[in-house]
PDB file of N, CA and C in Angstrom:
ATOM      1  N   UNK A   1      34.139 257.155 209.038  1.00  0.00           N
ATOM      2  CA  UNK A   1      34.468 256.729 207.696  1.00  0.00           C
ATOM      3  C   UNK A   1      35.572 257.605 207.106  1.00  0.00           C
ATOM      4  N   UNK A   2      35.769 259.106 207.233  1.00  0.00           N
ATOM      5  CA  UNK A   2      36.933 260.232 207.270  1.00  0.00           C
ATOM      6  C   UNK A   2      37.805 260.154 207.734  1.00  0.00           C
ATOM      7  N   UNK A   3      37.538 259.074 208.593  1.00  0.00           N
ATOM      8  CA  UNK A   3      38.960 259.574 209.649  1.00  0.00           C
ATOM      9  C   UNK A   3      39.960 258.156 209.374  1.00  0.00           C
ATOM     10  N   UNK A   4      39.845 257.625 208.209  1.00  0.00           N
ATOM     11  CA  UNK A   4      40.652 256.377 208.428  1.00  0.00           C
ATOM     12  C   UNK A   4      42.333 256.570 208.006  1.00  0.00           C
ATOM     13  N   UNK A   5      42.447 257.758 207.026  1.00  0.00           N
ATOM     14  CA  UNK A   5      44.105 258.166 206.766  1.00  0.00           C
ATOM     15  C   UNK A   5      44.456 258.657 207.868  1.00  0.00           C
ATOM     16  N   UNK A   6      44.061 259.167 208.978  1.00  0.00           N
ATOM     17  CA  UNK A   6      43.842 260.049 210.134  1.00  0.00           C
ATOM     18  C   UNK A   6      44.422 258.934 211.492  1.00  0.00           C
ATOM     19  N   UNK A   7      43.938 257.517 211.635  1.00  0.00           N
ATOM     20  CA  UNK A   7      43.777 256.633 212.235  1.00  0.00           C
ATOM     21  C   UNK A   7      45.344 255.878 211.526  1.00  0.00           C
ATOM     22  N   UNK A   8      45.354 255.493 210.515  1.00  0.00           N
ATOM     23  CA  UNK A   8      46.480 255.143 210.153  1.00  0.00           C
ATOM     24  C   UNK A   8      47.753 255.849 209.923  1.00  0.00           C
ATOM     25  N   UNK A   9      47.754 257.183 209.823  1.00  0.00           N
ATOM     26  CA  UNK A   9      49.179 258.537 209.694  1.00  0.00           C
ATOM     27  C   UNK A   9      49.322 258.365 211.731  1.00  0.00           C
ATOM     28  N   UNK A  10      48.573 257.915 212.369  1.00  0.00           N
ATOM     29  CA  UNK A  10      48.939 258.336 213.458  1.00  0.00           C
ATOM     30  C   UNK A  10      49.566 256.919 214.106  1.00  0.00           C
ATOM     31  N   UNK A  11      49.227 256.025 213.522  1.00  0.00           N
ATOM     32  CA  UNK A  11      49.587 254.614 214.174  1.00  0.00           C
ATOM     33  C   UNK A  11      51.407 254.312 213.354  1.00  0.00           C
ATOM     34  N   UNK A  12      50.893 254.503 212.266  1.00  0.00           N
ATOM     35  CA  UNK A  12      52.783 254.530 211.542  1.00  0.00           C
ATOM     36  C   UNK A  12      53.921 255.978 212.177  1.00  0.00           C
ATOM     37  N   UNK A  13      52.917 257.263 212.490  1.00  0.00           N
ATOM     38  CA  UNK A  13      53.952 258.083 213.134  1.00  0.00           C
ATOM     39  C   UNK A  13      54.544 257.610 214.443  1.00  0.00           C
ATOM     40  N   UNK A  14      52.945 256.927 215.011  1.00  0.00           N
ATOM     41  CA  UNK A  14      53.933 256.986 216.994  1.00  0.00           C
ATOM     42  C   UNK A  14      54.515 255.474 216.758  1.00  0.00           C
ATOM     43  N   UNK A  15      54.356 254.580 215.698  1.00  0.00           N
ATOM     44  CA  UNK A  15      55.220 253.054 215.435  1.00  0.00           C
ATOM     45  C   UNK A  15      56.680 253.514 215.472  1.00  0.00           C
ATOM     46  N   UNK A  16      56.950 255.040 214.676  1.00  0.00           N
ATOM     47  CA  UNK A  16      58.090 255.520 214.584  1.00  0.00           C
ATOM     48  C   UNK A  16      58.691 256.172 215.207  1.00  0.00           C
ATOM     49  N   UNK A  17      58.165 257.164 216.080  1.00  0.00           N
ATOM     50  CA  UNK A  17      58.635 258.288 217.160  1.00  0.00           C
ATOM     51  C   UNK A  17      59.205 257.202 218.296  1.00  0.00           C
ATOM     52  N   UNK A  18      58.060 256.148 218.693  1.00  0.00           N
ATOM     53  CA  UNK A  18      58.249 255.628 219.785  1.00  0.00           C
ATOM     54  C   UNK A  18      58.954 254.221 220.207  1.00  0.00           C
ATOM     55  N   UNK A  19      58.546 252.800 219.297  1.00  0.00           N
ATOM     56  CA  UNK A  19      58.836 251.984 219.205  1.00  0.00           C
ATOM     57  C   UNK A  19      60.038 251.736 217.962  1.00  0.00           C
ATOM     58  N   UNK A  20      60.514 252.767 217.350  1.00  0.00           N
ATOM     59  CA  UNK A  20      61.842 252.154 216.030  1.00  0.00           C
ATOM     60  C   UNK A  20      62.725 252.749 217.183  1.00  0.00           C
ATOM     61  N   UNK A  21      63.213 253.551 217.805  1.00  0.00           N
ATOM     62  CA  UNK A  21      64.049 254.263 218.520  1.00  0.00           C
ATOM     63  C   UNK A  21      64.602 252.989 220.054  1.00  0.00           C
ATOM     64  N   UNK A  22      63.197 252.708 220.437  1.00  0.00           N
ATOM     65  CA  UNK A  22      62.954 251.408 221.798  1.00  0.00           C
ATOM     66  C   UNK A  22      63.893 250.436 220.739  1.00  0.00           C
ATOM     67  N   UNK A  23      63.775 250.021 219.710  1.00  0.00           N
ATOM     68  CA  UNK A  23      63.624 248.407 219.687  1.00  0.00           C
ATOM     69  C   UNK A  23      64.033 248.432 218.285  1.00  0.00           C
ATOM     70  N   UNK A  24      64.482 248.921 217.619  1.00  0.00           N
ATOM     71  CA  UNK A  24      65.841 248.936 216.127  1.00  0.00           C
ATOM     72  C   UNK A  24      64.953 248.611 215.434  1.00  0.00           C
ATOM     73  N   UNK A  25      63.596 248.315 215.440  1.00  0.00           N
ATOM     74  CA  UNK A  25      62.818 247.510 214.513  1.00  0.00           C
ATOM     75  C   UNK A  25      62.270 248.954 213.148  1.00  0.00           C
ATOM     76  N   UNK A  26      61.538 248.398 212.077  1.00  0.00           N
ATOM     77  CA  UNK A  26      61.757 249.416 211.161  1.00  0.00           C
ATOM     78  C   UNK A  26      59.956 248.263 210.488  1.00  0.00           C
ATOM     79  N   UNK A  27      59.260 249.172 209.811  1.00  0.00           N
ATOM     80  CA  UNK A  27      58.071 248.937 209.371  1.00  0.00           C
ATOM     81  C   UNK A  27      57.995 248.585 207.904  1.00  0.00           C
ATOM     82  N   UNK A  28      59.405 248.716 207.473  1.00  0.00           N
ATOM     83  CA  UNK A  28      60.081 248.175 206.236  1.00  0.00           C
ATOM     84  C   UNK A  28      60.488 246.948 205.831  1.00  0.00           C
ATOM     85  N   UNK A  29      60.506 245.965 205.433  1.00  0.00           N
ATOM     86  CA  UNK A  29      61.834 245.129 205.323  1.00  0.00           C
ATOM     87  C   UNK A  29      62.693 245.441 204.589  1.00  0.00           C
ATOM     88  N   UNK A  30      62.869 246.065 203.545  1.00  0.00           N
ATOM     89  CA  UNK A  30      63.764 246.319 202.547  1.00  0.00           C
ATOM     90  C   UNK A  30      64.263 247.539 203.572  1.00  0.00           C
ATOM     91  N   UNK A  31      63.586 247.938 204.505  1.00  0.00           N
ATOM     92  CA  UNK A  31      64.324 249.585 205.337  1.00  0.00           C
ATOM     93  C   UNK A  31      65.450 248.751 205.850  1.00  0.00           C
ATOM     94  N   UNK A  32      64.884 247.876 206.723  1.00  0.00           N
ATOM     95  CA  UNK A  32      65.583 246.785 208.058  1.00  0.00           C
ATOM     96  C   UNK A  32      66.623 245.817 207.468  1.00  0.00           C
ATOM     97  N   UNK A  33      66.590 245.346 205.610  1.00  0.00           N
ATOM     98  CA  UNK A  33      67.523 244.547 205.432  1.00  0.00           C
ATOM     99  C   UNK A  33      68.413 244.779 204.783  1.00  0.00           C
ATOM    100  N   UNK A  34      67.853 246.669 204.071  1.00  0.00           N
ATOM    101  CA  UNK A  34      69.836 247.029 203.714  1.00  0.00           C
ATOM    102  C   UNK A  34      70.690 247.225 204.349  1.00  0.00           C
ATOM    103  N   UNK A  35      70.294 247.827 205.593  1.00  0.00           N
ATOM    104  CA  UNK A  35      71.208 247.953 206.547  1.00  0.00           C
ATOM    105  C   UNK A  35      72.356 246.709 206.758  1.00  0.00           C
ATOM    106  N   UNK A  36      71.330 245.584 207.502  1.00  0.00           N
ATOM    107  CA  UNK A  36      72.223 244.485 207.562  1.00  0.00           C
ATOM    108  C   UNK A  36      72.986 244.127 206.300  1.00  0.00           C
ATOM    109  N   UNK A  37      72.532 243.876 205.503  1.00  0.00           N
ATOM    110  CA  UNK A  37      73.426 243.674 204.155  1.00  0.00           C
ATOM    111  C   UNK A  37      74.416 244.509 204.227  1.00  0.00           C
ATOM    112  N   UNK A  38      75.009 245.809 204.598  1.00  0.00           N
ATOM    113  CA  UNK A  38      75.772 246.483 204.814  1.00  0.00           C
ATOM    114  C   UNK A  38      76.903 245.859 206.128  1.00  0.00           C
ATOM    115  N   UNK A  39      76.198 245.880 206.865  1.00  0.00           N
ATOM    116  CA  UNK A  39      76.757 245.560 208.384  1.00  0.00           C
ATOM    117  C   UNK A  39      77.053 244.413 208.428  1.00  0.00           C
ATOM    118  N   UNK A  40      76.463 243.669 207.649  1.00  0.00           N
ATOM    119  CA  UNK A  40      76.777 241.985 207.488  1.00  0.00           C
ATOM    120  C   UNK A  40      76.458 241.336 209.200  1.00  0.00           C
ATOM    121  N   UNK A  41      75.091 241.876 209.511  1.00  0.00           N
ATOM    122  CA  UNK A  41      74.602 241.394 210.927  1.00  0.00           C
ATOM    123  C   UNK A  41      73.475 240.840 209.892  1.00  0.00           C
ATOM    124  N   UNK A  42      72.849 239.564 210.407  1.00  0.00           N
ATOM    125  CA  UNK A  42      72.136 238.647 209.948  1.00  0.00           C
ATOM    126  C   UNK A  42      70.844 238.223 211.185  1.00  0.00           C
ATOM    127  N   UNK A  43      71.272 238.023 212.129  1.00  0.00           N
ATOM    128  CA  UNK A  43      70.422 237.673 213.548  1.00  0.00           C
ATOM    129  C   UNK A  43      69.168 237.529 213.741  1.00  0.00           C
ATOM    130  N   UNK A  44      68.587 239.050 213.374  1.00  0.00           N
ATOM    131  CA  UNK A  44      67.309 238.578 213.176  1.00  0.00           C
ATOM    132  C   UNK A  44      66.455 239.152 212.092  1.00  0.00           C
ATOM    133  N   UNK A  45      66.879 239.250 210.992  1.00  0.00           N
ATOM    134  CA  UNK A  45      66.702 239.569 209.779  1.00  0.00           C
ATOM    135  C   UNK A  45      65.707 238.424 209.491  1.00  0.00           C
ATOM    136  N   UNK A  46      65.568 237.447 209.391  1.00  0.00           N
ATOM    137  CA  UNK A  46      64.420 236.630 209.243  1.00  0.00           C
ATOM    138  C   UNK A  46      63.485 236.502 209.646  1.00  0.00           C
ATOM    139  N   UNK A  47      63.084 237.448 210.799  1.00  0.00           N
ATOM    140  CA  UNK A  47      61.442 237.469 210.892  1.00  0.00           C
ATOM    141  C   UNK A  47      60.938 239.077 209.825  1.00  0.00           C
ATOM    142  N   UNK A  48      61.888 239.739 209.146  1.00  0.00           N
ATOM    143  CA  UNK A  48      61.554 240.643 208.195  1.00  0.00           C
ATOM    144  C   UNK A  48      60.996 239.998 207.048  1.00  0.00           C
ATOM    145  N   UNK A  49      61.515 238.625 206.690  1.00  0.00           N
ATOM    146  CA  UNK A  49      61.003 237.671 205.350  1.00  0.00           C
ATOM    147  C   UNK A  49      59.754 237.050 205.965  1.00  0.00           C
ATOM    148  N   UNK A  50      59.974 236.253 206.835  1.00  0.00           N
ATOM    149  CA  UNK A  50      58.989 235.481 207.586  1.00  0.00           C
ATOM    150  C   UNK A  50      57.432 236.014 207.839  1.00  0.00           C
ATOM    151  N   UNK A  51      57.714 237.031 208.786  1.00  0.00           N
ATOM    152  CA  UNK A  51      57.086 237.884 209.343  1.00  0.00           C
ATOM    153  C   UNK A  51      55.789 238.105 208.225  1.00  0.00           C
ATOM    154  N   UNK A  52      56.319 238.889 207.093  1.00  0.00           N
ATOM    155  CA  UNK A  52      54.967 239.424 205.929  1.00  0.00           C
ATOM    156  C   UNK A  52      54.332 237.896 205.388  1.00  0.00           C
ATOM    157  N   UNK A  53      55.143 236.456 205.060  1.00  0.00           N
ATOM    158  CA  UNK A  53      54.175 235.954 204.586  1.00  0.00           C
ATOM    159  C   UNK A  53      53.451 235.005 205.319  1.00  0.00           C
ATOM    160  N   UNK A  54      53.858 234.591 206.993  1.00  0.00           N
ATOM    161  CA  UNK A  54      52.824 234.195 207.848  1.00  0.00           C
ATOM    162  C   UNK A  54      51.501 235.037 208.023  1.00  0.00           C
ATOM    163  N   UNK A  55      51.847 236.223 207.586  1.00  0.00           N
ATOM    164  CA  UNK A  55      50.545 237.257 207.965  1.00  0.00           C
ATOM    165  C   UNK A  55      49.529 237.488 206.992  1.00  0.00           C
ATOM    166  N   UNK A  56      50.769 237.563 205.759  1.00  0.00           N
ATOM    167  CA  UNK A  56      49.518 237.277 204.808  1.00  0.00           C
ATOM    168  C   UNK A  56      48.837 235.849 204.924  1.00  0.00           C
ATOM    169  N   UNK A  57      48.920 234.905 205.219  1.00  0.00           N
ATOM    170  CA  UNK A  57      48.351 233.145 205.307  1.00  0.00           C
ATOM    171  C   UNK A  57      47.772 233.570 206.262  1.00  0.00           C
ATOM    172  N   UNK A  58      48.085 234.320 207.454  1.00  0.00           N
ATOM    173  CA  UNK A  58      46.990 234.250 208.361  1.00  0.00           C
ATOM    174  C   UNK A  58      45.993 235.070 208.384  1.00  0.00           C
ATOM    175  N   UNK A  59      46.114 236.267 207.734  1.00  0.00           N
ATOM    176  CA  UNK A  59      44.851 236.885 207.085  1.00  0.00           C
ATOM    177  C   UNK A  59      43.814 236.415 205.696  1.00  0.00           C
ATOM    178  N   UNK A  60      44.562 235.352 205.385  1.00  0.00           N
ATOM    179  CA  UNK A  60      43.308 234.641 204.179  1.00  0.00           C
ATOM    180  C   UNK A  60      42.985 233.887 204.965  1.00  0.00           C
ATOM    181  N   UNK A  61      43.465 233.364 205.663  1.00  0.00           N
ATOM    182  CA  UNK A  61      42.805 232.060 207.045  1.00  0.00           C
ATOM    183  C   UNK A  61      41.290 232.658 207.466  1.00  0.00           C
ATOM    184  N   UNK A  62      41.641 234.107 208.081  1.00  0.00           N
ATOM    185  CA  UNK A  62      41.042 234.538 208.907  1.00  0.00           C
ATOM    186  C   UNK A  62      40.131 235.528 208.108  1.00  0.00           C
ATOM    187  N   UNK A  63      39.900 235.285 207.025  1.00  0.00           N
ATOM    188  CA  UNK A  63      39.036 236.391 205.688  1.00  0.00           C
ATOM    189  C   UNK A  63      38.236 234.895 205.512  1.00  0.00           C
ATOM    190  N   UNK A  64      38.629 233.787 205.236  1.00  0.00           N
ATOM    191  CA  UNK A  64      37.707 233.012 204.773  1.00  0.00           C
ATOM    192  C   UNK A  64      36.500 232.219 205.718  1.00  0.00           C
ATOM    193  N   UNK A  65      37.367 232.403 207.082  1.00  0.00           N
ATOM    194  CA  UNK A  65      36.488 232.140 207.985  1.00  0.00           C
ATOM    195  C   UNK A  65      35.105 232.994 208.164  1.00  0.00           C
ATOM    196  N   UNK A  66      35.299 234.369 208.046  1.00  0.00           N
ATOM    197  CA  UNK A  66      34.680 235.368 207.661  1.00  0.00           C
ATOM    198  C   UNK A  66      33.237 235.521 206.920  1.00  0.00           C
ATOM    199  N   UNK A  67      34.274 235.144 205.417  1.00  0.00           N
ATOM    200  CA  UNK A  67      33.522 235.284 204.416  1.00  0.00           C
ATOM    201  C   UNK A  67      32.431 233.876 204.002  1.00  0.00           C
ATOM    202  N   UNK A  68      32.442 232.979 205.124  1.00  0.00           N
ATOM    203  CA  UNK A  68      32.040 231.988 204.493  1.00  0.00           C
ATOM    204  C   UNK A  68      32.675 230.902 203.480  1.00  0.00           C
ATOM    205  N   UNK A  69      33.907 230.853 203.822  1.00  0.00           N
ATOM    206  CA  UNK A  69      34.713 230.670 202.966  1.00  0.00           C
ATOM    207  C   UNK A  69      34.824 230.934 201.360  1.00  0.00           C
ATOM    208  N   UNK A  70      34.806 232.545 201.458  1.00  0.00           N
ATOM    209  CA  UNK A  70      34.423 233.056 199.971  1.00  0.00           C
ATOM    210  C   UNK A  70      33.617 233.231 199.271  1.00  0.00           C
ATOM    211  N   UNK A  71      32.571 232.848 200.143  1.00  0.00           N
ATOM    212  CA  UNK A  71      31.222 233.311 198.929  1.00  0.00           C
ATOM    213  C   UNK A  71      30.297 234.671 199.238  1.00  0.00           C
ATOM    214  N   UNK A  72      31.654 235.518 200.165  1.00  0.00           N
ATOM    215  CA  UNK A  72      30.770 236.684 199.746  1.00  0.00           C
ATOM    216  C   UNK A  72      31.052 237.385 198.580  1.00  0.00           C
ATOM    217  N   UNK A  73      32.220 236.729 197.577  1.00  0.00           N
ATOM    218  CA  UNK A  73      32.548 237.426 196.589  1.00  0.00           C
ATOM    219  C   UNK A  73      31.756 236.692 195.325  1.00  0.00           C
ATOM    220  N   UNK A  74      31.366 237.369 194.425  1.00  0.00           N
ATOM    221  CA  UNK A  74      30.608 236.823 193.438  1.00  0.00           C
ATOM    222  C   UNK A  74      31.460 237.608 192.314  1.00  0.00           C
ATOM    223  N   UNK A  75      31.973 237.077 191.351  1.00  0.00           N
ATOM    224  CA  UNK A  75      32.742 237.833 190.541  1.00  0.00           C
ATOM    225  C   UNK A  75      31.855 238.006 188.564  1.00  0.00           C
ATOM    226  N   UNK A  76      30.901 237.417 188.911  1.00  0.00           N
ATOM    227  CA  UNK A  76      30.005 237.429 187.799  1.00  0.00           C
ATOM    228  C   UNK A  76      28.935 238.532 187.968  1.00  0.00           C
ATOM    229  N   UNK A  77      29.122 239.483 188.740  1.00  0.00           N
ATOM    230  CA  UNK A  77      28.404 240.497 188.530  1.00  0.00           C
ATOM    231  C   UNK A  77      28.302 241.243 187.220  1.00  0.00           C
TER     232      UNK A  77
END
């Protein structure tokens, strides 16, 4: 239950040591799309837009399946 900043500082450090250096990619979009806006390279700048809101849709997909489709939340507590 302690160790979860621990679990996540280590998954965004080696995302960065290891895989931004491999593969130009950046854990940002606003990191990944000033650049291009600068460089005026476009290519694949659209899975930086894309990318966050398929994931968010596919994590309420996959929360409601879950949850029963929502009724583990009761907001009239």
């Amino acid at each position: 239950m302690g160790f979860a900043g621990i679990a996540i500082g280590l998954t965004v450090g080696l995302e960065a040591a290891f895989m931004g250096p491999i593969t130009g990619a950046s854990m940002n979009p606003v990191r990944s799309l000033a650049p291009a806006l600068v460089a005026h390279l476009w290519q694949h700048q659209w899975l930086y837009v894309v990318g966050p809101i398929l994931g968010a849709q596919a994590a309420v997909w996959i929360y409601r399946q879950l949850s029963d489709n929502f009724h583990d939340f009761d907001p009239v507590q």
